[in-house]
PDB file of N, CA and C in Angstrom:
ATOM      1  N   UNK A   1      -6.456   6.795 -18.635  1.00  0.00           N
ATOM      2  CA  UNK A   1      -5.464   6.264 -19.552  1.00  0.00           C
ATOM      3  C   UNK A   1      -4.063   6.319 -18.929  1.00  0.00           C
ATOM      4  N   UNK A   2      -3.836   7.318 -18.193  1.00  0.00           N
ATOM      5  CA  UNK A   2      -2.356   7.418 -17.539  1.00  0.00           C
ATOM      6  C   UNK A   2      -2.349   6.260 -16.396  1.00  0.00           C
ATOM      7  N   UNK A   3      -3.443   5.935 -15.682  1.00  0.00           N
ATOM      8  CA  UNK A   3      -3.401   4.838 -14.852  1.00  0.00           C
ATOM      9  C   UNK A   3      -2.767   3.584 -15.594  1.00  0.00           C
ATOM     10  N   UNK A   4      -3.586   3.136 -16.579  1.00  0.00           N
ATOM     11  CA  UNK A   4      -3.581   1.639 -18.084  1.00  0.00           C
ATOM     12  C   UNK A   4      -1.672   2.174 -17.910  1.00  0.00           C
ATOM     13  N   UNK A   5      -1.472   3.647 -17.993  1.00  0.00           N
ATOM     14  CA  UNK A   5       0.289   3.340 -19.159  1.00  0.00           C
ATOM     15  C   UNK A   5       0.812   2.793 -17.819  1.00  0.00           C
ATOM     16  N   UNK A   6       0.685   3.598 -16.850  1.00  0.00           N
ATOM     17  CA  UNK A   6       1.694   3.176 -15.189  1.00  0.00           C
ATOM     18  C   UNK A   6       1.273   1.682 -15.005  1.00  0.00           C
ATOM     19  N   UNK A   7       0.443   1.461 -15.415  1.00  0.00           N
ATOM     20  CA  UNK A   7      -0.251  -0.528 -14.506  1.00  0.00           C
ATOM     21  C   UNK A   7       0.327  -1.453 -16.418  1.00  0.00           C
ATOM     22  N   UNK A   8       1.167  -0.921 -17.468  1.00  0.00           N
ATOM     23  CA  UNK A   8       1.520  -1.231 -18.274  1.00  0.00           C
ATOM     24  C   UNK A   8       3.080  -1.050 -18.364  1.00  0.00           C
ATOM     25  N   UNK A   9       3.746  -0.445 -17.159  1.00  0.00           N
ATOM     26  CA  UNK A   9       5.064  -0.412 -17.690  1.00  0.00           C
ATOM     27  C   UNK A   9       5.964  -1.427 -17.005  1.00  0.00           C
ATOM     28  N   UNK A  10       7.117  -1.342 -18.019  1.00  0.00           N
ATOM     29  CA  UNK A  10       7.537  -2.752 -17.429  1.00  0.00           C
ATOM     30  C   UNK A  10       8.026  -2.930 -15.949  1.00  0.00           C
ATOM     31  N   UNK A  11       8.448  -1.768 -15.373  1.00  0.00           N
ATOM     32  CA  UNK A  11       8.711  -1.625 -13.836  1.00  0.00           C
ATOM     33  C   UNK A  11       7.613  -2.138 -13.312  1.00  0.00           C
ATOM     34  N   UNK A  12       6.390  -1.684 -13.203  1.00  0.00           N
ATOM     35  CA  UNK A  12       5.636  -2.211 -12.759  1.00  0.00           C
ATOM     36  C   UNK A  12       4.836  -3.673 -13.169  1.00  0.00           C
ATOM     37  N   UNK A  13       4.831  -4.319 -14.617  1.00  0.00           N
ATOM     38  CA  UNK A  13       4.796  -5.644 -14.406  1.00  0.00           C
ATOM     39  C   UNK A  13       5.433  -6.364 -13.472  1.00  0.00           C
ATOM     40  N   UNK A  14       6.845  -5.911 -13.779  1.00  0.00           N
ATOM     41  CA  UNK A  14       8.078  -6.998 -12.791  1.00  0.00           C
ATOM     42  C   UNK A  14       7.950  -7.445 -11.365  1.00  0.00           C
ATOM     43  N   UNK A  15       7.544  -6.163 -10.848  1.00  0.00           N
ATOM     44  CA  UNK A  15       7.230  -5.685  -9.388  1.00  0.00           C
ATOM     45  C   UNK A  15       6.114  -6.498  -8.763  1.00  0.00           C
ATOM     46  N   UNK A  16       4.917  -6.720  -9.324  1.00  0.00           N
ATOM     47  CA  UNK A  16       4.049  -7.506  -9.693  1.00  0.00           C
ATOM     48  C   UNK A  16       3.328  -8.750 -10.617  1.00  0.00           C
ATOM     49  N   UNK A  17       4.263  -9.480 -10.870  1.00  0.00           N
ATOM     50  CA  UNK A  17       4.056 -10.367 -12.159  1.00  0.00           C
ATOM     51  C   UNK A  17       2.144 -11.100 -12.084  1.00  0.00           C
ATOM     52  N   UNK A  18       1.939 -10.878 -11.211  1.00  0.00           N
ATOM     53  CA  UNK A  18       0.223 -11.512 -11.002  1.00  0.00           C
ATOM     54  C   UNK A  18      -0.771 -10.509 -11.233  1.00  0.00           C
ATOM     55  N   UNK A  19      -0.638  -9.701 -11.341  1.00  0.00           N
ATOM     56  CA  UNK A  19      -1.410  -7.991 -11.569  1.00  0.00           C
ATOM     57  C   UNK A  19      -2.041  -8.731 -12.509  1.00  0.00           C
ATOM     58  N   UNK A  20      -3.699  -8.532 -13.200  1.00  0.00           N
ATOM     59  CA  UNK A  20      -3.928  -8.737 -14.177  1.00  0.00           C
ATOM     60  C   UNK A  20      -5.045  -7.471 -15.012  1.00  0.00           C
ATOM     61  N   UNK A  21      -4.790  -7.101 -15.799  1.00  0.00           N
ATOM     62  CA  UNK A  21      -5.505  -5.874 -16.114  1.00  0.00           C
ATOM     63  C   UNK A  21      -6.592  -6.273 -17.466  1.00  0.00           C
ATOM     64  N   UNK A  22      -7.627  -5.606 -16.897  1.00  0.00           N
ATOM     65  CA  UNK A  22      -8.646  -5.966 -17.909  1.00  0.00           C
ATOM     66  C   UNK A  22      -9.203  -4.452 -18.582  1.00  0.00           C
ATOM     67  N   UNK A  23      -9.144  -4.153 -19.536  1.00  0.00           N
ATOM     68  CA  UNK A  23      -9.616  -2.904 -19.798  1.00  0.00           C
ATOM     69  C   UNK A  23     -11.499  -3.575 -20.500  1.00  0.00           C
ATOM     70  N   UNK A  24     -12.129  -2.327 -20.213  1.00  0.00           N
ATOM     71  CA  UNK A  24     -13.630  -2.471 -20.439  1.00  0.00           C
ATOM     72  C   UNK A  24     -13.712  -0.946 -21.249  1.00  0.00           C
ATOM     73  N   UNK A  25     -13.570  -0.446 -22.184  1.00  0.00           N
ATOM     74  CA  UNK A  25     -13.844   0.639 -22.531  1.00  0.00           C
ATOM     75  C   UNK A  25     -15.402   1.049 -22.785  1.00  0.00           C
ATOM     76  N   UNK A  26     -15.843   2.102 -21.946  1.00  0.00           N
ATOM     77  CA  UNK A  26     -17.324   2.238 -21.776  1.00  0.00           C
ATOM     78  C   UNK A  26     -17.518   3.250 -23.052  1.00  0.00           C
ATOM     79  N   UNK A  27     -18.985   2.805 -23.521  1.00  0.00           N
ATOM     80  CA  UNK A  27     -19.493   3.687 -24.722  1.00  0.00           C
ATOM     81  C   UNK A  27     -20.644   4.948 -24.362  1.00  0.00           C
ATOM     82  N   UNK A  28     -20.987   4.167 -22.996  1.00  0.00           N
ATOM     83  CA  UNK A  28     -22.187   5.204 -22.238  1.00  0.00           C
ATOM     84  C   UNK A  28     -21.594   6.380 -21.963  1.00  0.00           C
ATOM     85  N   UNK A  29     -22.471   7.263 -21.427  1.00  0.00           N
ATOM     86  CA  UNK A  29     -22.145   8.820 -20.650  1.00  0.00           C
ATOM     87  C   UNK A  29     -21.760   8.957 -19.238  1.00  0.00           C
ATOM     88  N   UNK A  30     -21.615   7.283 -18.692  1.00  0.00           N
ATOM     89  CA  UNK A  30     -20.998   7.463 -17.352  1.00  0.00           C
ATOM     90  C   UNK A  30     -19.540   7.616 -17.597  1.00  0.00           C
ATOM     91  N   UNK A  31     -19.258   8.491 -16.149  1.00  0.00           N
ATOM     92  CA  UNK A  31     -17.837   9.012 -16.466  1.00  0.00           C
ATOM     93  C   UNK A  31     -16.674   7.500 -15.784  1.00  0.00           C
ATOM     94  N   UNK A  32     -15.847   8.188 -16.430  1.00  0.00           N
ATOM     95  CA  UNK A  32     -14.781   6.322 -16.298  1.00  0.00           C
ATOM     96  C   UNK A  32     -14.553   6.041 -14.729  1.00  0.00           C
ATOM     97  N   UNK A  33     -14.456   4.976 -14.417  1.00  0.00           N
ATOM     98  CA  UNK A  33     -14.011   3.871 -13.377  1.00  0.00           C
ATOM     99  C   UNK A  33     -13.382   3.490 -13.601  1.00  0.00           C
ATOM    100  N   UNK A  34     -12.538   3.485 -12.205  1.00  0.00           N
ATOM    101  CA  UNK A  34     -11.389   2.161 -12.353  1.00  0.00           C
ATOM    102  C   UNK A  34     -11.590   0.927 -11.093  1.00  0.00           C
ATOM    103  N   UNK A  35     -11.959  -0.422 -11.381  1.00  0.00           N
ATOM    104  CA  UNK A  35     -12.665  -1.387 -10.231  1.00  0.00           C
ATOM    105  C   UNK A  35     -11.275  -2.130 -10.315  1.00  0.00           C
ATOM    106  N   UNK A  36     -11.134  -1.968  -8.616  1.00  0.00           N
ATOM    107  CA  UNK A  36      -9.942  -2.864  -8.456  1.00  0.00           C
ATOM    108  C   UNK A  36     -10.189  -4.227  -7.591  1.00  0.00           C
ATOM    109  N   UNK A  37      -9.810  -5.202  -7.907  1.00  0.00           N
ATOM    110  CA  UNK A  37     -10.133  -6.223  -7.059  1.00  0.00           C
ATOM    111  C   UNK A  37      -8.851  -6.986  -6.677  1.00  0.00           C
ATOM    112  N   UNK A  38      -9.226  -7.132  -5.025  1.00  0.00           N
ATOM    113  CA  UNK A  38      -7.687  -7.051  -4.438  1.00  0.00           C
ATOM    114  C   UNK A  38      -7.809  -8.878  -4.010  1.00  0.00           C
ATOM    115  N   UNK A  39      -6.462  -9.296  -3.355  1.00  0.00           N
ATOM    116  CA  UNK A  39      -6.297 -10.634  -3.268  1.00  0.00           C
ATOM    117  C   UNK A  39      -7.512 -11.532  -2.621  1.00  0.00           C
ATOM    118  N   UNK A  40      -7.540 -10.471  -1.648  1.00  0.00           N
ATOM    119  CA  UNK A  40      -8.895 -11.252  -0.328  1.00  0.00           C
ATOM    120  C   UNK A  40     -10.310 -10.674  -1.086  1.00  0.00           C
ATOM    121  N   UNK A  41     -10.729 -10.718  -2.664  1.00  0.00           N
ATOM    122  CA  UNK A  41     -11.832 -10.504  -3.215  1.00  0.00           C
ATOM    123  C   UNK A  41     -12.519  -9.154  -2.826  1.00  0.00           C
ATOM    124  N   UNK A  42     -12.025  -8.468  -2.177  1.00  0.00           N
ATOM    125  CA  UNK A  42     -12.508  -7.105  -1.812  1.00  0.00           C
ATOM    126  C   UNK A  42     -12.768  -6.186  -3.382  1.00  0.00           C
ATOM    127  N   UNK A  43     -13.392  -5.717  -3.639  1.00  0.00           N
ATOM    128  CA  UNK A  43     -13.291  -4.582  -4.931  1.00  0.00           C
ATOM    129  C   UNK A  43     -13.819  -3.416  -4.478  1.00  0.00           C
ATOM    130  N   UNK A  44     -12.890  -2.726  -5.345  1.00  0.00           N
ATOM    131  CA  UNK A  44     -13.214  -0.821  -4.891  1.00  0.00           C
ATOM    132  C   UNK A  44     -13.251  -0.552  -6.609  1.00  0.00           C
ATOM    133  N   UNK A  45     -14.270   0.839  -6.232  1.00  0.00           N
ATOM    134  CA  UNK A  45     -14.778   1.244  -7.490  1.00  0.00           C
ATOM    135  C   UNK A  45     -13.896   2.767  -7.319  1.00  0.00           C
ATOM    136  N   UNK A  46     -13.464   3.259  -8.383  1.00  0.00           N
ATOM    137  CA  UNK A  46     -12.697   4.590  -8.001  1.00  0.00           C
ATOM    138  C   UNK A  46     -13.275   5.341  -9.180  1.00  0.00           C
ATOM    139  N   UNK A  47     -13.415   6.987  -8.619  1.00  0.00           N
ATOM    140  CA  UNK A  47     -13.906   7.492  -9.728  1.00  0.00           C
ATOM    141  C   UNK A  47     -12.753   8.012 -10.662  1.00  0.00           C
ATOM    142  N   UNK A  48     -12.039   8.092 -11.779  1.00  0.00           N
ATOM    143  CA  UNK A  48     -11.274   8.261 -12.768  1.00  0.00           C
ATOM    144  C   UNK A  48     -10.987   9.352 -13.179  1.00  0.00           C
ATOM    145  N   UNK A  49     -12.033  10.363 -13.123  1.00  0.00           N
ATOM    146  CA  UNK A  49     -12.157  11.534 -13.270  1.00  0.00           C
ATOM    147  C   UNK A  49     -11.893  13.074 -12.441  1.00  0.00           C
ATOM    148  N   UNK A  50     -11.989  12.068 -11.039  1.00  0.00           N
ATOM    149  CA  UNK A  50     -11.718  13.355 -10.024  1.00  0.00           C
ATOM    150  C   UNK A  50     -10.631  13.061  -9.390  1.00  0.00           C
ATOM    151  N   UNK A  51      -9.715  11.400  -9.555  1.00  0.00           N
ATOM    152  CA  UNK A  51      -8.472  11.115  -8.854  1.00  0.00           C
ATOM    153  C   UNK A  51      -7.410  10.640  -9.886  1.00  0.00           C
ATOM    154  N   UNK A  52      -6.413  11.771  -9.490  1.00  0.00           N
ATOM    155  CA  UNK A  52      -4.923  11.235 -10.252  1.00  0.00           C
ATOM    156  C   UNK A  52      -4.953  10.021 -10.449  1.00  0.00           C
ATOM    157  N   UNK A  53      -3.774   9.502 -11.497  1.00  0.00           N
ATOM    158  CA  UNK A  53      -2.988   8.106 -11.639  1.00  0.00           C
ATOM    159  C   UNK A  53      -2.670   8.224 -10.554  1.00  0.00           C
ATOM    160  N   UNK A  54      -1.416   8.951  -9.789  1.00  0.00           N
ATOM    161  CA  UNK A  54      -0.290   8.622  -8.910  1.00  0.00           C
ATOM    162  C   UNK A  54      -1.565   8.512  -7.345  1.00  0.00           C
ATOM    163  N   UNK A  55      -2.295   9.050  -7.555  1.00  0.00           N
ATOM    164  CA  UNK A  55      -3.196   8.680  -6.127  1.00  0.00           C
ATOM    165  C   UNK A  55      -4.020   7.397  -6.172  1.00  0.00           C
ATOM    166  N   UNK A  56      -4.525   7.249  -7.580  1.00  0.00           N
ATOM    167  CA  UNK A  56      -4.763   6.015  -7.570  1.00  0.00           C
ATOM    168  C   UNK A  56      -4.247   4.492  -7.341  1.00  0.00           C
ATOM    169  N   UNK A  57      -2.608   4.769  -7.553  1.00  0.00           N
ATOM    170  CA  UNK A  57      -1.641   3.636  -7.690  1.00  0.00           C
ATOM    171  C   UNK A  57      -1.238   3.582  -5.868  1.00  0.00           C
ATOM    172  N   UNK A  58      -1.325   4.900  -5.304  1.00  0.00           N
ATOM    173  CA  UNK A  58      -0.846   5.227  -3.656  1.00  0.00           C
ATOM    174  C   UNK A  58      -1.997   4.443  -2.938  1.00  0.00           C
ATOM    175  N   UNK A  59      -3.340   4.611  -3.554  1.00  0.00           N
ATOM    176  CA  UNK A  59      -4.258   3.606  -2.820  1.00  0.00           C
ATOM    177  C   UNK A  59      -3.967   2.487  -2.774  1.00  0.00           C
ATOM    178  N   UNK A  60      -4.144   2.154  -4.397  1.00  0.00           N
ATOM    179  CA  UNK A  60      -3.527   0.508  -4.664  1.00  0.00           C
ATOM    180  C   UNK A  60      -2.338   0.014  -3.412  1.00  0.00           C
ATOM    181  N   UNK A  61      -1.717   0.662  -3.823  1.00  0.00           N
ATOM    182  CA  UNK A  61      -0.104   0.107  -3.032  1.00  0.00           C
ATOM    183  C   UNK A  61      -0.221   0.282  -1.376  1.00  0.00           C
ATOM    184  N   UNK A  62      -1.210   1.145  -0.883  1.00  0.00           N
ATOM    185  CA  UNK A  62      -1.637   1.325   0.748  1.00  0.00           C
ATOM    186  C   UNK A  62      -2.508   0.309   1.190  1.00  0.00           C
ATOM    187  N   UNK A  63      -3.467  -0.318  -0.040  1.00  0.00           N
ATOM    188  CA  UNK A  63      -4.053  -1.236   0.234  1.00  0.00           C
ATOM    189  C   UNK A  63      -3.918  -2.743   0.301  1.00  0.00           C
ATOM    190  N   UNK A  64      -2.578  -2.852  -0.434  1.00  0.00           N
ATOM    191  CA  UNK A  64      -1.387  -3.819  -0.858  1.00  0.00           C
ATOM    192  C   UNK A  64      -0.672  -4.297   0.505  1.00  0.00           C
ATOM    193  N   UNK A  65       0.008  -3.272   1.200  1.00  0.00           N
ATOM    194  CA  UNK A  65       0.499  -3.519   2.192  1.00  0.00           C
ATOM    195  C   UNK A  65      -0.329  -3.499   3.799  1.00  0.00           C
ATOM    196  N   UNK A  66      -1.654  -3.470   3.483  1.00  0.00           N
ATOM    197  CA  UNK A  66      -2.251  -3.978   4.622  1.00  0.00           C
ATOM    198  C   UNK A  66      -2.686  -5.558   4.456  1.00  0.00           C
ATOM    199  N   UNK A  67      -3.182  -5.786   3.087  1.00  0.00           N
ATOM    200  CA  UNK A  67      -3.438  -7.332   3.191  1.00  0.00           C
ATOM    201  C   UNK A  67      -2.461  -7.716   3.698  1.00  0.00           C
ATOM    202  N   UNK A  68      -1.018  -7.290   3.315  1.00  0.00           N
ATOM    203  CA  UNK A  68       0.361  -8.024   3.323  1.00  0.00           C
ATOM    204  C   UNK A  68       0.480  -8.299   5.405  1.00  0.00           C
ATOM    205  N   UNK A  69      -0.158  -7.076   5.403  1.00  0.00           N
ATOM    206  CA  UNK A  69       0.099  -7.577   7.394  1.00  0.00           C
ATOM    207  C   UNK A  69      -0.836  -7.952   7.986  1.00  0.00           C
ATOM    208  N   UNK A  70      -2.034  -7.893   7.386  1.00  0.00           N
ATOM    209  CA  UNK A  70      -3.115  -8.883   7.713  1.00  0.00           C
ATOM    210  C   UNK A  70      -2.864  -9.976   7.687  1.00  0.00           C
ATOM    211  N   UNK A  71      -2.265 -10.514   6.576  1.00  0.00           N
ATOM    212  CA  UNK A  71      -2.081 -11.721   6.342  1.00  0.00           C
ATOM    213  C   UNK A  71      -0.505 -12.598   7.631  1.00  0.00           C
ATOM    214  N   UNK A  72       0.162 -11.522   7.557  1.00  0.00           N
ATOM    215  CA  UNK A  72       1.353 -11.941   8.185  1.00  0.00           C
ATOM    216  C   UNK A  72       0.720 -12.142   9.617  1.00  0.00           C
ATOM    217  N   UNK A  73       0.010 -11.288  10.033  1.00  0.00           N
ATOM    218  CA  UNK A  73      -0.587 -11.521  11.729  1.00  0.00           C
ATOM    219  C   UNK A  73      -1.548 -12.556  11.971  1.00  0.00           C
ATOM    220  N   UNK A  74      -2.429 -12.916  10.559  1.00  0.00           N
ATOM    221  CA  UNK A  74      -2.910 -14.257  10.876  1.00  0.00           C
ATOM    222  C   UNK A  74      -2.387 -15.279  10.247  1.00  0.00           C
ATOM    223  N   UNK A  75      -1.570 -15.937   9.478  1.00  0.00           N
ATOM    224  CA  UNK A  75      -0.041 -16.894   9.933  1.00  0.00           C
ATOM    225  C   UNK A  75       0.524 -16.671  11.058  1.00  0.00           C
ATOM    226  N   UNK A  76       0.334 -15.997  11.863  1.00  0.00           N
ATOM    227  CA  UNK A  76       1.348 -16.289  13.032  1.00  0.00           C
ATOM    228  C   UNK A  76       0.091 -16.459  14.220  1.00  0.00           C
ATOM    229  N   UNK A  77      -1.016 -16.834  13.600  1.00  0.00           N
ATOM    230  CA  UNK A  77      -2.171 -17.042  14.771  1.00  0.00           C
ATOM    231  C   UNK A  77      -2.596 -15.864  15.617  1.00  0.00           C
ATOM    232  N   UNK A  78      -2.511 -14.933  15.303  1.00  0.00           N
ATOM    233  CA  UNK A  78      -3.265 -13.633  15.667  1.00  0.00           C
ATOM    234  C   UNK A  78      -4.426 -13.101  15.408  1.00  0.00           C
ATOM    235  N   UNK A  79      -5.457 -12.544  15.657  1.00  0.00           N
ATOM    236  CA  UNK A  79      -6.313 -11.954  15.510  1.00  0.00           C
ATOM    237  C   UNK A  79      -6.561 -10.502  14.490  1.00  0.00           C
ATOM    238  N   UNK A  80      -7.127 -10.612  13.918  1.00  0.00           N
ATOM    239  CA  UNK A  80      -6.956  -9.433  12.946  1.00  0.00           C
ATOM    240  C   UNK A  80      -8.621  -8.902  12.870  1.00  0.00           C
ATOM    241  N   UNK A  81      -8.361  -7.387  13.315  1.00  0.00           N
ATOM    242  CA  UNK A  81      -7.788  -6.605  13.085  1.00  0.00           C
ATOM    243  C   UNK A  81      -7.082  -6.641  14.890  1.00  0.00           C
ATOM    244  N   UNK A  82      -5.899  -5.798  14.776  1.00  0.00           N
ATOM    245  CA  UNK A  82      -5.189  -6.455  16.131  1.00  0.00           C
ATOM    246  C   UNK A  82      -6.013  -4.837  17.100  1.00  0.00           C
ATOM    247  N   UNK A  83      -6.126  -5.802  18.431  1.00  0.00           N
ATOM    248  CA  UNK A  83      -6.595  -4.419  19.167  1.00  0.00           C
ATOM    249  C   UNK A  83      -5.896  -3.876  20.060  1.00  0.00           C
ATOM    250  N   UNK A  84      -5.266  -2.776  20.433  1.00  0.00           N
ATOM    251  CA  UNK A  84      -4.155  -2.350  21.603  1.00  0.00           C
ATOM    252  C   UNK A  84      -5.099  -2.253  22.682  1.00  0.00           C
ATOM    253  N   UNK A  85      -4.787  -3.253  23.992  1.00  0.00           N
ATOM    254  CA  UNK A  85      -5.711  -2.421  25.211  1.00  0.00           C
ATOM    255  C   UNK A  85      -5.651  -0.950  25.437  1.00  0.00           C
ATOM    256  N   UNK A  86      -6.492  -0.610  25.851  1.00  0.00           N
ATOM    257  CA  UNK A  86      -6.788   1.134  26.205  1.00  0.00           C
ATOM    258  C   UNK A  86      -5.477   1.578  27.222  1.00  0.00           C
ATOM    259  N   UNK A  87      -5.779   0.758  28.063  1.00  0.00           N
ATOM    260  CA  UNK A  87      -4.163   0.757  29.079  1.00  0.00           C
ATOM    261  C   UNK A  87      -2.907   0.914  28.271  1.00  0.00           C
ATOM    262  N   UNK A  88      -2.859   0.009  27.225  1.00  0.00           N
ATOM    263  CA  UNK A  88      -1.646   0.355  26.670  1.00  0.00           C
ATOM    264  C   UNK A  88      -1.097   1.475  25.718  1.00  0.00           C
ATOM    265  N   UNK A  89      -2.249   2.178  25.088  1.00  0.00           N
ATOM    266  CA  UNK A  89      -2.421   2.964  24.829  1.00  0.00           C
ATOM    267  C   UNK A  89      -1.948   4.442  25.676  1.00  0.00           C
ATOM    268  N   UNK A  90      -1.885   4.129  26.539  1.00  0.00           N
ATOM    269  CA  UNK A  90      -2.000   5.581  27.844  1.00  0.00           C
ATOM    270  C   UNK A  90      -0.589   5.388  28.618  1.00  0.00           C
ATOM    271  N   UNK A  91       0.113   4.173  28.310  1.00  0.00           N
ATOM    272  CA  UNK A  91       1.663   4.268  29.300  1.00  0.00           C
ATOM    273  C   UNK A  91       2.570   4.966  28.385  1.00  0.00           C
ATOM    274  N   UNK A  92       3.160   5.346  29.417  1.00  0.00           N
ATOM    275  CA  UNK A  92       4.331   6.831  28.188  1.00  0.00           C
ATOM    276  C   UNK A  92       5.593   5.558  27.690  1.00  0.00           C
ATOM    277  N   UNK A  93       6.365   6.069  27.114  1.00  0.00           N
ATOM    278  CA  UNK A  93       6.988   5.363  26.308  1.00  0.00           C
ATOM    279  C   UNK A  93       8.580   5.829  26.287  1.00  0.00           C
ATOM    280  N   UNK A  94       9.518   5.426  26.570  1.00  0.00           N
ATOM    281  CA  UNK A  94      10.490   6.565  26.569  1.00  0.00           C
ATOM    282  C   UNK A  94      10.894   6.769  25.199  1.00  0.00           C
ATOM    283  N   UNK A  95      10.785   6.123  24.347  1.00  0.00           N
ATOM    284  CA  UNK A  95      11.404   6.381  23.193  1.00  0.00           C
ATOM    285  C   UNK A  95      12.881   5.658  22.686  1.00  0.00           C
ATOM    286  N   UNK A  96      13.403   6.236  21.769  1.00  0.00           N
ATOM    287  CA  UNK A  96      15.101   5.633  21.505  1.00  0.00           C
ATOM    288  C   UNK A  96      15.470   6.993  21.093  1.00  0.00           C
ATOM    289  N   UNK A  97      16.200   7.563  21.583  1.00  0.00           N
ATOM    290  CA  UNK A  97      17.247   8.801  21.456  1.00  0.00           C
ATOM    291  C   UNK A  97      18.229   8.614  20.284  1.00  0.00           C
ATOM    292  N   UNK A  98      17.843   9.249  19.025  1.00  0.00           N
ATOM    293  CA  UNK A  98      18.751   8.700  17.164  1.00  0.00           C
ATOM    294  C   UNK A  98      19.857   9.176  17.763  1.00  0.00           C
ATOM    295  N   UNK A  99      20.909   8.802  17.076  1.00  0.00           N
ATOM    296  CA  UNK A  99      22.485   9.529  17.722  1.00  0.00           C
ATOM    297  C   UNK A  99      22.384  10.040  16.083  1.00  0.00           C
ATOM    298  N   UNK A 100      23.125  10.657  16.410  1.00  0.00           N
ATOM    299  CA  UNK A 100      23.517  12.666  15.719  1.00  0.00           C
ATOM    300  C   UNK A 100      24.232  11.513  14.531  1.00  0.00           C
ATOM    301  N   UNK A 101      24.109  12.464  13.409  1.00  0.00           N
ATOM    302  CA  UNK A 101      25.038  11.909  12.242  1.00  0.00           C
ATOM    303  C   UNK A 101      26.385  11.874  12.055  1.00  0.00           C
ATOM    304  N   UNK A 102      26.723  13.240  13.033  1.00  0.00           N
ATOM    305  CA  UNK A 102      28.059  13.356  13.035  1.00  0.00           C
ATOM    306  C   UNK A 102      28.766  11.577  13.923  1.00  0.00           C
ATOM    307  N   UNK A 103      28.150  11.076  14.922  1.00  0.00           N
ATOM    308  CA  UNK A 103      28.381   9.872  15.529  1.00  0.00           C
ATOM    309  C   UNK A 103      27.963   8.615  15.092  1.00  0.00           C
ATOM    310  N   UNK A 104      27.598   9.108  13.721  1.00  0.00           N
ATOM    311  CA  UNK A 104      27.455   7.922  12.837  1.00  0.00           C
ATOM    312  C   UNK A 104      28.713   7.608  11.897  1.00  0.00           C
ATOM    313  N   UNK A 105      28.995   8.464  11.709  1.00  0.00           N
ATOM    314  CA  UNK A 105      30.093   9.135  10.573  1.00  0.00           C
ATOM    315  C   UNK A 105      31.670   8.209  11.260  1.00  0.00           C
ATOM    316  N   UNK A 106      31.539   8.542  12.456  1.00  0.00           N
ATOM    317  CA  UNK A 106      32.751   8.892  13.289  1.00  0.00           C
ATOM    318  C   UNK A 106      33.238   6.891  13.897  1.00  0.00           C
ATOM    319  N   UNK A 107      31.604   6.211  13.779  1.00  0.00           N
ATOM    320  CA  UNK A 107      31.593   4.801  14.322  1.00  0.00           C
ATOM    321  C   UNK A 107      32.117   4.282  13.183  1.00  0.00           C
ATOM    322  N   UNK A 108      31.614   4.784  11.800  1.00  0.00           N
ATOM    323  CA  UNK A 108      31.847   3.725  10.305  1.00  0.00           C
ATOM    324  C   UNK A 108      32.986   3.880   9.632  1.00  0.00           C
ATOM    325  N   UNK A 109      33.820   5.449  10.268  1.00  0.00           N
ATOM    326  CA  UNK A 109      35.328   5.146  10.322  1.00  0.00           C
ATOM    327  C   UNK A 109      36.611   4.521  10.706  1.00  0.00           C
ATOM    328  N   UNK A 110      35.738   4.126  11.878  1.00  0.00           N
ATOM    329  CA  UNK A 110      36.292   3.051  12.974  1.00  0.00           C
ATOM    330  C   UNK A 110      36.108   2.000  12.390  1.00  0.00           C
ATOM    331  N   UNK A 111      35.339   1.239  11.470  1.00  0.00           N
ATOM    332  CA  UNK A 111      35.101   0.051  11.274  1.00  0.00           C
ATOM    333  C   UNK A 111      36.599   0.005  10.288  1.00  0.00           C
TER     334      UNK A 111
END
């Protein structure tokens, strides 16, 4: 039920205006489900009983933003799922060195 109020409030309609929620209230002795079915027809069955709202909605939304780059890598004619050669995997990387806050502070005074 705390899942239904969070996938019912208006923050989250807005955020999502295509969401569509179907409630099925079961009369049997199986314990509750929640079946989600995502853009690319995939459905996951979740058990209700042993996982939070807020973990349930963290799936949702983890699973949200992979279609979202699935999708973006094949519009741009890529292969999905993308594969890193092994080689590339193994070259060191130097990194980007963050500059200190204090030299953040000190540039946006200057502006």
């Amino acid at each position: 039920m705390e899942f239904l109020a969070q996938c019912n409030a208006r923050k989250a309609k807005e955020s999502n205006p295509a969401c569509q929620l179907i409630v099925k209230r079961r009369t049997d002795d199986q314990p509750p489900q929640i079946k989600v079915t995502f853009v690319n027809g995939v459905e996951e069955v979740i058990d209700a009983t042993s996982t939070s709202a807020q973990t349930i909605r963290q799936m949702i939304l983890d699973k949200g933003q992979m279609l979202e780059t699935e999708q973006m890598f094949r519009e741009a004619g890529e292969s999905w799922p993308v594969v890193i050669p092994e080689e590339e995997l193994q070259k060191s990387y130097p990194g980007i060195k963050p500059r200190k806050v204090v030299e953040k502070k000190i540039e946006e005074k200057k502006k």
